[in-house]
Protein backbone atom coordinates (compact mmCIF):
# COMPACT_ATOMS: atom_id res chain seq x y z
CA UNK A 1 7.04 -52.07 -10.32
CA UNK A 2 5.51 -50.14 -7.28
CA UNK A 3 8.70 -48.30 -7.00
CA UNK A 4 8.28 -46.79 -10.46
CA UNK A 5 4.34 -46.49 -10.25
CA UNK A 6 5.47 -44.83 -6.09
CA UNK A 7 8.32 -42.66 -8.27
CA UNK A 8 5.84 -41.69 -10.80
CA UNK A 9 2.97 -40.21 -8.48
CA UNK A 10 5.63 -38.49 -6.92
CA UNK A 11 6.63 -36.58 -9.80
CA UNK A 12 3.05 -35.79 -11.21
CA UNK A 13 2.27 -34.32 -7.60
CA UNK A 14 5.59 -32.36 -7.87
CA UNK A 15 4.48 -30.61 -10.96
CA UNK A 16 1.12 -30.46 -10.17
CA UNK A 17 1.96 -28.86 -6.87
CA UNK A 18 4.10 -26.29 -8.66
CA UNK A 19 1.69 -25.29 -11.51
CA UNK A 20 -1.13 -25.42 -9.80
CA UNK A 21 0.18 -22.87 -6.83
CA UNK A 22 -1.06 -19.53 -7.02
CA UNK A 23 1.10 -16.64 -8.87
CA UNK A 24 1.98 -13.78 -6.33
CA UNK A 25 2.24 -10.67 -7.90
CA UNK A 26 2.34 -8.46 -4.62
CA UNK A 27 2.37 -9.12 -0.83
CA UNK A 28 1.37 -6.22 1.87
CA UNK A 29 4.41 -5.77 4.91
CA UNK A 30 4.39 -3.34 7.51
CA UNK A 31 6.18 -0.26 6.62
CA UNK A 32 9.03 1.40 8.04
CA UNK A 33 8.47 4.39 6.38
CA UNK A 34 7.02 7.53 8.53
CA UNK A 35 3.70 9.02 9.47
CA UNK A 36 3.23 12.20 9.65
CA UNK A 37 0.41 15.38 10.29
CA UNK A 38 -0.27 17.60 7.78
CA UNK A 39 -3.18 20.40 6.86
CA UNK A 40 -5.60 18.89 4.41
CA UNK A 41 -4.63 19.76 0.72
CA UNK A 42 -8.53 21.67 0.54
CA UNK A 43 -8.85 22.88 3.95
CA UNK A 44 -11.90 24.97 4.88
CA UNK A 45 -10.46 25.91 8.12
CA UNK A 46 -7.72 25.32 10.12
CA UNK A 47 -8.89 22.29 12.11
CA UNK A 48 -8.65 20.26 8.94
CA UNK A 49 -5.61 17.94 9.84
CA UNK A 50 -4.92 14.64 8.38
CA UNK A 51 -2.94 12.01 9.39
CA UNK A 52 -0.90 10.47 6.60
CA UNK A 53 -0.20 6.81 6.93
CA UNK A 54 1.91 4.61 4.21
CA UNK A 55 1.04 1.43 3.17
CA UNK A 56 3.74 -0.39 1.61
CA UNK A 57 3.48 -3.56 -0.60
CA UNK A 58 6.73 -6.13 -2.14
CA UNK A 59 6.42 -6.03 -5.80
CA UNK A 60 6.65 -9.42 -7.59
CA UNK A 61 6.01 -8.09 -11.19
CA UNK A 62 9.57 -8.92 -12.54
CA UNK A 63 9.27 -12.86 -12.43
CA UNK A 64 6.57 -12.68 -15.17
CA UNK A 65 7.99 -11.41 -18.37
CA UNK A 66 4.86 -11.50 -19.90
CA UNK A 67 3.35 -9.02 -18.27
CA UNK A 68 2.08 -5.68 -20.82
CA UNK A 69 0.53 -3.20 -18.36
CA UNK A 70 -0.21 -2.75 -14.21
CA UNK A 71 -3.20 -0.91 -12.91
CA UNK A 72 -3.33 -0.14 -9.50
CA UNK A 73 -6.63 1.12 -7.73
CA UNK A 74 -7.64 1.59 -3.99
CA UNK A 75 -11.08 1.68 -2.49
CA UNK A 76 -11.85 3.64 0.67
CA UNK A 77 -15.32 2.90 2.38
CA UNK A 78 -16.47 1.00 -0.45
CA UNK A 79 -15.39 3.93 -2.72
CA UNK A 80 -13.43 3.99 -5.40
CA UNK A 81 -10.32 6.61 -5.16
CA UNK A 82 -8.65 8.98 -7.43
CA UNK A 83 -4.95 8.75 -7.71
CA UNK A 84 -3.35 12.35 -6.78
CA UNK A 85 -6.58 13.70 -5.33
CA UNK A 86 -7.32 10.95 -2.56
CA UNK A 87 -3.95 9.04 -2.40
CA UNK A 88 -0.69 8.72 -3.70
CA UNK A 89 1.65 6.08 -4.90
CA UNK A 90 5.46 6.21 -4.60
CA UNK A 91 8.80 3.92 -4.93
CA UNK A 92 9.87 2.59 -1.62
CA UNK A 93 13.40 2.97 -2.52
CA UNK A 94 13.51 6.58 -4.01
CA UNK A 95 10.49 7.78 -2.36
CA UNK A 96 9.63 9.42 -5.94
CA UNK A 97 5.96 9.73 -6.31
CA UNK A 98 4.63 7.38 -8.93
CA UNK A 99 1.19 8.03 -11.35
CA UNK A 100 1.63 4.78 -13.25
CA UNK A 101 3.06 1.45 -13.28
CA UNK A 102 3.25 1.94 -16.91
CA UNK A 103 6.47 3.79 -17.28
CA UNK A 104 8.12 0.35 -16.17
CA UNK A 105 8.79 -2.51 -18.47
CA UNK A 106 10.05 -6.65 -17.30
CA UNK A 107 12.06 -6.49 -15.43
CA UNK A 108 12.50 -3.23 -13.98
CA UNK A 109 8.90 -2.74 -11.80
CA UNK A 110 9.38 -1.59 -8.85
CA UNK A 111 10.60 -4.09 -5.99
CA UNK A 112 8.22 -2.22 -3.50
CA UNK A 113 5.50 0.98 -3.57
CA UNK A 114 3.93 2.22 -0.82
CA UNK A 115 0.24 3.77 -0.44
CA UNK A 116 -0.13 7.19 1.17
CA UNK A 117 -3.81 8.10 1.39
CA UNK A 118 -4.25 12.12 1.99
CA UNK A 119 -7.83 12.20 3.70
CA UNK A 120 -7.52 10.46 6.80
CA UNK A 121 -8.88 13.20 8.84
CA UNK A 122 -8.15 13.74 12.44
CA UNK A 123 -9.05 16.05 15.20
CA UNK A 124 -6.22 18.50 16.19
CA UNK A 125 -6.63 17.36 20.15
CA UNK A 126 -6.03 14.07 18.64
CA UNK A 127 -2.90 15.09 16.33
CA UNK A 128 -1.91 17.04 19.40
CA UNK A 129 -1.72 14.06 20.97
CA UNK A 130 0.08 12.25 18.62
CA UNK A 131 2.68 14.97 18.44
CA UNK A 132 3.31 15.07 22.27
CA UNK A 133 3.99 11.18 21.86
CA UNK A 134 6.16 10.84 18.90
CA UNK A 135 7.37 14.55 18.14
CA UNK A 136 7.42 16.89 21.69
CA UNK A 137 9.64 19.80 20.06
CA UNK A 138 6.67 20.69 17.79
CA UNK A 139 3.37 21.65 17.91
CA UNK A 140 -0.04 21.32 15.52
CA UNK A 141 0.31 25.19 15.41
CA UNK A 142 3.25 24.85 13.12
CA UNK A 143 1.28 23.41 10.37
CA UNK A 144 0.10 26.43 8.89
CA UNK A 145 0.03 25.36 5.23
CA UNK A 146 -0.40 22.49 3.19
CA UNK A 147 3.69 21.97 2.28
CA UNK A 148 3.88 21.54 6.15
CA UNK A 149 3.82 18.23 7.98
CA UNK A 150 4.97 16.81 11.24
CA UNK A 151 7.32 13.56 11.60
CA UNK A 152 5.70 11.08 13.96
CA UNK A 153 7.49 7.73 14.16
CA UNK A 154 7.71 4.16 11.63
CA UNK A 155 3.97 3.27 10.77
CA UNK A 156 5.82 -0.51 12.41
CA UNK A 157 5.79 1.76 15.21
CA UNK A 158 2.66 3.22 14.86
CA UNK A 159 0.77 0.56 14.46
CA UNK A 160 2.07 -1.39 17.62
CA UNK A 161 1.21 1.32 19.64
CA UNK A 162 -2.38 2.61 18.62
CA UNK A 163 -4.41 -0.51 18.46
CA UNK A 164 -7.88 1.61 18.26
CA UNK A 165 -6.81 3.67 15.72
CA UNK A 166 -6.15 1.11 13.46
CA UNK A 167 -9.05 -1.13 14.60
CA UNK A 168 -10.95 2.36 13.35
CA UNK A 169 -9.13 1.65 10.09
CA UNK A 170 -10.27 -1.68 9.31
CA UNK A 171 -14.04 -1.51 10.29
CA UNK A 172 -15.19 -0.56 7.03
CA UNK A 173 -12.53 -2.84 4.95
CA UNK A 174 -10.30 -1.05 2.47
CA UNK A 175 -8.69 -2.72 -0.94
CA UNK A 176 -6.33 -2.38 -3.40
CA UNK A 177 -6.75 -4.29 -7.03
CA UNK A 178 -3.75 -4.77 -9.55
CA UNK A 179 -5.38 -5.10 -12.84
CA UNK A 180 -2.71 -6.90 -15.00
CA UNK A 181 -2.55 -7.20 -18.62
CA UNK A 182 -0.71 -9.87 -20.12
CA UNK A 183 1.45 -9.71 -24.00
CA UNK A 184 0.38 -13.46 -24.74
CA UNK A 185 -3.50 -13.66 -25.25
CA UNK A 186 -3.99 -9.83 -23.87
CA UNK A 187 -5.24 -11.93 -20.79
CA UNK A 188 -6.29 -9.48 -17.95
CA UNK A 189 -5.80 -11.08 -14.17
CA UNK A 190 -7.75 -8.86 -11.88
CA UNK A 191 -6.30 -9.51 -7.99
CA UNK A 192 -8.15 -7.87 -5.11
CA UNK A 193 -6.59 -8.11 -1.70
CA UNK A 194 -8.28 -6.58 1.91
CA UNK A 195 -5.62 -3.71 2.96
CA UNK A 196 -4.71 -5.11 6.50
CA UNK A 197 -3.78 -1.16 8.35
């Protein structure tokens, strides 16, 4: 009898450890993809320089078929962003900008998208500096437009290696929230997660 009442238990934690765990629907890595120095895209003089910075997330949205819609919104300094103006979205694996989640269906999101934001403004001694490092057969003085932009290194890279820049990032916390609308109910799950530069 205590075997089946010990074999019982077992089973009931089992499930209740499985359904009670919480969904993931996206996970933040450290990219591999570049960074790179660019002219702002509404400069009002030529020592507006931005340093562009992706941050790339794994996309769980295929292992729930129920899912209807996926809004995606990011939040700067406590303020909300525009998509396009402030920052863009792309596909890790095609690097094809993306403006909605929308033109997917189950199951063919995304397995990864990456963040660039495009007003991360730097001085040009410091994106001098960075270029030096990372890039020594340029110079700021060749980005003389907004289509041009200077190849640094892997933000992996990056990251390792400028500890007070990022550290800058983080002290007023950034977020990104997936608003997800489900076909069965029309339940909405609203996930907010701290960007970790």
């Amino acid at each position: 009898m205590k075997k089946i009442i010990l074999l019982i238990s077992t089973i009931l934690f089992a499930l209740c450890f499985t359904n009670c765990k919480e969904k993931t629907y996206f996970k933040e890595i450290v990219s591999e993809k570049n960074v790179n120095i660019a002219m702002a895209e509404f400069p009002k003089n030529k020592e507006d320089i931005v340093i562009n910075l992706p941050v790339e997330f794994n996309l769980y949205l295929n292992n729930f078929p129920n899912i209807r819609r996926v809004g995606i919104y990011y939040k700067k300094n406590n303020r909300l962003c525009m998509i396009v103006d402030d920052y863009v979205i792309y596909e890790s694996q095609t690097d094809k900008a993306i403006f909605s989640l929308d033109r997917y269906q189950y199951p063919n999101y995304p397995k990864s998208i990456y963040l660039v934001e495009r007003k991360i403004k730097i001085s040009t001694e410091e994106a001098q500096k960075f270029i030096e490092r990372y890039n020594p057969k340029t110079a700021v003085e060749n980005i003389k437009s907004t289509n041009d932009t200077i190849q640094l290194i892997s933000y992996k890279k990056f990251k390792e290696d400028n500890p007070k820049f990022i550290e800058e990032l983080r002290r007023i916390p950034d977020s990104i929230t997936f608003v997800i609308k489900n076909r069965k109910g029309k339940k909405t799950i609203q996930i907010k997660e701290k960007i970790n530069w």
